[in-house]
C-alpha atoms as a PDB file:
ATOM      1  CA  UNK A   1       0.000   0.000   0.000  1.00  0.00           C
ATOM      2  CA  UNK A   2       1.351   3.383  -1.219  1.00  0.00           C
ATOM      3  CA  UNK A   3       0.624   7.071   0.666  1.00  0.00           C
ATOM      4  CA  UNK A   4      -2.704   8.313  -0.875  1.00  0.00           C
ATOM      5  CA  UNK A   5      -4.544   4.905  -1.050  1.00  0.00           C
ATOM      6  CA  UNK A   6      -6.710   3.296   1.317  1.00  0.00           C
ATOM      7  CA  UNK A   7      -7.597  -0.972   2.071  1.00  0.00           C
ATOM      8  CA  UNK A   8     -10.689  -1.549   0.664  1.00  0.00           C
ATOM      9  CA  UNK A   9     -12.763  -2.650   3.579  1.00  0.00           C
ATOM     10  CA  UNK A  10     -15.358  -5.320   3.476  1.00  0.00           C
ATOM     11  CA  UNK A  11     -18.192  -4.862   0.978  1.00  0.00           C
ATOM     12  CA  UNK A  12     -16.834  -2.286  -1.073  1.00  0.00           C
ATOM     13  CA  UNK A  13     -17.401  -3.063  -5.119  1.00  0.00           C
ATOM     14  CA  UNK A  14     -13.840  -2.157  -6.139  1.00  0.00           C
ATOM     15  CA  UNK A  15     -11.914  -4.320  -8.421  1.00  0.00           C
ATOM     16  CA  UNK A  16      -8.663  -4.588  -6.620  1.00  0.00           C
ATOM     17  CA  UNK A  17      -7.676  -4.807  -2.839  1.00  0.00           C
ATOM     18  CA  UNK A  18      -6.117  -1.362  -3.256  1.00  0.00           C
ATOM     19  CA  UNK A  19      -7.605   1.936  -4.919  1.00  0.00           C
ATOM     20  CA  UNK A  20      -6.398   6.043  -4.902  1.00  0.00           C
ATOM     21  CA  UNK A  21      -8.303   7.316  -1.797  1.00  0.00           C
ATOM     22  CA  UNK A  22      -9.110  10.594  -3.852  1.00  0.00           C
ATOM     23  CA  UNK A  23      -8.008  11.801  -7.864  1.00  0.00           C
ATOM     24  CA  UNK A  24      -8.907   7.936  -9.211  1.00  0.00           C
ATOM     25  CA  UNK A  25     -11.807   8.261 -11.852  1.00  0.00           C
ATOM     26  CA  UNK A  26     -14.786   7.068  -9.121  1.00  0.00           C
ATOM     27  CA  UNK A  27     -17.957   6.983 -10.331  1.00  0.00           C
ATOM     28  CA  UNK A  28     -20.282   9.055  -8.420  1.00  0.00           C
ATOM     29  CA  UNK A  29     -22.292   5.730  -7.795  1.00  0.00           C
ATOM     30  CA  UNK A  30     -19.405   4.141  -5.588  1.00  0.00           C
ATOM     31  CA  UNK A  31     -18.451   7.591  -4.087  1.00  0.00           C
ATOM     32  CA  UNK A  32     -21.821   7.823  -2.597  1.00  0.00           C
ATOM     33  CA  UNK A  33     -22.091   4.622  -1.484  1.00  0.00           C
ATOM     34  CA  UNK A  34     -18.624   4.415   0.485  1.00  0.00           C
ATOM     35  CA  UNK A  35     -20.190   7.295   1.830  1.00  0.00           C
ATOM     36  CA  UNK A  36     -22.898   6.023   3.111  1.00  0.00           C
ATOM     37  CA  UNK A  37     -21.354   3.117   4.444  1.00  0.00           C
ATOM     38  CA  UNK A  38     -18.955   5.101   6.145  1.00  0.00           C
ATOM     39  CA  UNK A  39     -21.767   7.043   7.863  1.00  0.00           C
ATOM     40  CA  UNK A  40     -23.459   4.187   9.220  1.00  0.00           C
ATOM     41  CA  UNK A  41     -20.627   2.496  10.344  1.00  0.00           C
ATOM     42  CA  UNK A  42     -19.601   5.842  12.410  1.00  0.00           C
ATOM     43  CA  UNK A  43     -21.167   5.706  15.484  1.00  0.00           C
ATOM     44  CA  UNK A  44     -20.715   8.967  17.177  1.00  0.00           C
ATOM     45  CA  UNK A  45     -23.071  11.125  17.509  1.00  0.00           C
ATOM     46  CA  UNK A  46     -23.756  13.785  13.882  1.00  0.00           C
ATOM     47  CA  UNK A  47     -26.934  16.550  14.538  1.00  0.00           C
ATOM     48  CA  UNK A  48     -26.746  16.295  10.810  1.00  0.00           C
ATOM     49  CA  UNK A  49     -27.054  12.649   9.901  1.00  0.00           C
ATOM     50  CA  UNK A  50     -30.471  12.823   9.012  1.00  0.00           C
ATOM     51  CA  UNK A  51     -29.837  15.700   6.772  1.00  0.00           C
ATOM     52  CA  UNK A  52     -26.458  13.559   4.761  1.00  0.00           C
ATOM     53  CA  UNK A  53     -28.202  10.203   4.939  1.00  0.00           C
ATOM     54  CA  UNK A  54     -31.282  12.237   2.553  1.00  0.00           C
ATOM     55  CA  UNK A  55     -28.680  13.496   0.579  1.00  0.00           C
ATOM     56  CA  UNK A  56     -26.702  10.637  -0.239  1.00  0.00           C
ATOM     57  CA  UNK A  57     -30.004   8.958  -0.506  1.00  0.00           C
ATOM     58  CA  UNK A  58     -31.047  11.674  -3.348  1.00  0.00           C
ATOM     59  CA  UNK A  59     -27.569  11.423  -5.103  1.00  0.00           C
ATOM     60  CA  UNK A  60     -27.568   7.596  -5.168  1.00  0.00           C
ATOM     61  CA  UNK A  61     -31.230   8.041  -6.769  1.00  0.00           C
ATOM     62  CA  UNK A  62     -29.805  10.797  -8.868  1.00  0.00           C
ATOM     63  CA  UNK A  63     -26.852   8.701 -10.655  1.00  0.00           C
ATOM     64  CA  UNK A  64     -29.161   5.641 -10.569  1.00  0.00           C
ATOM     65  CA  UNK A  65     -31.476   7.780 -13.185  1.00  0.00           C
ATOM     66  CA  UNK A  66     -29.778   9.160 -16.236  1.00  0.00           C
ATOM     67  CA  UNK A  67     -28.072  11.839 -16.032  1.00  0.00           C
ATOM     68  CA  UNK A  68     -28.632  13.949 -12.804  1.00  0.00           C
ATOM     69  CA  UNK A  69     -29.129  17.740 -13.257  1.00  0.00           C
ATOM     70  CA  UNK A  70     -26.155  19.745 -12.059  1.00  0.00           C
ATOM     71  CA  UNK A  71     -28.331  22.062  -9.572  1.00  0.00           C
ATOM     72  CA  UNK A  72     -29.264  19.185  -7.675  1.00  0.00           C
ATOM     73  CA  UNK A  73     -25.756  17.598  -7.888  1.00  0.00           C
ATOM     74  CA  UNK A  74     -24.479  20.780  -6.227  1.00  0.00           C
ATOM     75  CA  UNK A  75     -26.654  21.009  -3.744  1.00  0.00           C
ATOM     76  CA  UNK A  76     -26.543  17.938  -2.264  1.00  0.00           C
ATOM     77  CA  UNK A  77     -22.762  18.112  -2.249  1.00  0.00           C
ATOM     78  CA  UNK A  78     -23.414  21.335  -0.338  1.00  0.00           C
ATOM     79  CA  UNK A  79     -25.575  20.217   2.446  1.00  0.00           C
ATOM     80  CA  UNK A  80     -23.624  17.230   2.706  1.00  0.00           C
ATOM     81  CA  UNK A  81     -20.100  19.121   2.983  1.00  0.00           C
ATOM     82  CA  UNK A  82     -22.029  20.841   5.593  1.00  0.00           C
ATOM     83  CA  UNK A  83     -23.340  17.955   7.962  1.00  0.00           C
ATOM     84  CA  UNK A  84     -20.454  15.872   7.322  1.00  0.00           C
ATOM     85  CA  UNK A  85     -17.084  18.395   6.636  1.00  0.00           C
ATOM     86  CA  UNK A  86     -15.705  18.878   9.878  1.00  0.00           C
ATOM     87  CA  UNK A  87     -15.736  15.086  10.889  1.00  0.00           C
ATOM     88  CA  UNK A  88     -12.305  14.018  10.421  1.00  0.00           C
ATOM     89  CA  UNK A  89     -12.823  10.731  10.150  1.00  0.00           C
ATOM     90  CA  UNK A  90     -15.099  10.656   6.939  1.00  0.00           C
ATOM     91  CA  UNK A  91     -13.198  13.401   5.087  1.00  0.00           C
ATOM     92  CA  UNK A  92     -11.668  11.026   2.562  1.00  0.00           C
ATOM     93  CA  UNK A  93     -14.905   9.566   1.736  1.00  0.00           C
ATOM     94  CA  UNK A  94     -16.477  13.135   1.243  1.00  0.00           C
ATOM     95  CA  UNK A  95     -13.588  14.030  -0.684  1.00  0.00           C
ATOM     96  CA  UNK A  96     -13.862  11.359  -3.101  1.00  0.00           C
ATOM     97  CA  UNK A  97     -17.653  12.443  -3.453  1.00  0.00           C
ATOM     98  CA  UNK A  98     -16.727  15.791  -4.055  1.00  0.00           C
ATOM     99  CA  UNK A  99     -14.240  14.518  -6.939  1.00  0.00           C
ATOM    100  CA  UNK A 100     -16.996  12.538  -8.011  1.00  0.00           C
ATOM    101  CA  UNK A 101     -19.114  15.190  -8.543  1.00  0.00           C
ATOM    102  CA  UNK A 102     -17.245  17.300  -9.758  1.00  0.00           C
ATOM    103  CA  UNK A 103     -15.930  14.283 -12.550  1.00  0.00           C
ATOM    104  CA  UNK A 104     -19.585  14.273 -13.349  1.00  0.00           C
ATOM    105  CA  UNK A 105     -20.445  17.899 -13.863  1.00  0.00           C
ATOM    106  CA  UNK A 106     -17.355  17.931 -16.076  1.00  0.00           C
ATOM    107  CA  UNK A 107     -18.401  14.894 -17.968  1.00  0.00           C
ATOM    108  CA  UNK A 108     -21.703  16.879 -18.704  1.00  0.00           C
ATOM    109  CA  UNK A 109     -19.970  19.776 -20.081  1.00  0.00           C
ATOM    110  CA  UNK A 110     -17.973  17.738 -22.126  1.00  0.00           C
ATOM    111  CA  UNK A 111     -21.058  16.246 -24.012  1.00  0.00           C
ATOM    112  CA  UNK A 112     -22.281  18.504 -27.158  1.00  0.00           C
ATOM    113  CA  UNK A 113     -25.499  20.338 -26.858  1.00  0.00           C
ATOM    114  CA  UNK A 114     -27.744  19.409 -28.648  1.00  0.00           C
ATOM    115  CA  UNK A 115     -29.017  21.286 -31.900  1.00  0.00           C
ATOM    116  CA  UNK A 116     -32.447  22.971 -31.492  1.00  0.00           C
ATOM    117  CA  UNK A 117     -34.816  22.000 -34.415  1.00  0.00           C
ATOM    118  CA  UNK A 118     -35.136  24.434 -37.088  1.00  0.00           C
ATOM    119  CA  UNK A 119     -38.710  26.007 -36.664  1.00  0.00           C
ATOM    120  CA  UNK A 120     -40.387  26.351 -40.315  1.00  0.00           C
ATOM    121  CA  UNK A 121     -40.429  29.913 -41.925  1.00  0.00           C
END
């Protein structure tokens, strides 16, 4: 195991034993499912766990459906960030969601617009 990668703990989906803890190309899918599994699995007490566990619970149903709409993408990040940021102990897994986010809004840029039809004159 190198610095900047973590051991995949039981139940994760990865392919290998080993993956980059943030900057791999994670689908937002797997980011917000470590995330949630991180969240139940930390048992201290968050006044904001209701408040991540809807969000991840809207982004999971988000990247489930097509392609999610970046408003919503961003805010759920935010209010996320917001329960969850100053917990030490989950900020790799809500840095990887952020870079999995983020890999998805740039993905949507990337794809062309597409062309308006041509009204009749």
């Amino acid at each position: 195991m190198f610095v900047g990668e973590t051991r995949v703990v039981k139940g994760d989906r990865s392919e290998g034993p080993v993956r980059p803890a943030v900057g791999g190309d994670v689908s937002l899918r797997t980011a917000v499912t470590r995330l949630e599994r991180e969240v139940a699995e930390y048992r201290r007490f968050l006044p904001d766990r209701a408040v991540a566990e809807e969000e991840l619970a809207e982004l999971d149903r988000q990247a489930g459906g097509g392609t999610p709409a970046p408003e919503q993408l961003r805010q759920s990040l935010l209010l996320i960030a917001a329960a969850l940021g100053s917990v030490s102990a989950l900020a790799a897994p809500v840095a990887a969601l952020r870079e999995a986010v983020e890999q998805e809004l740039n993905r949507q840029l990337a794809q062309p617009v597409p062309a308006r039809p041509r009204l009749p004159r």
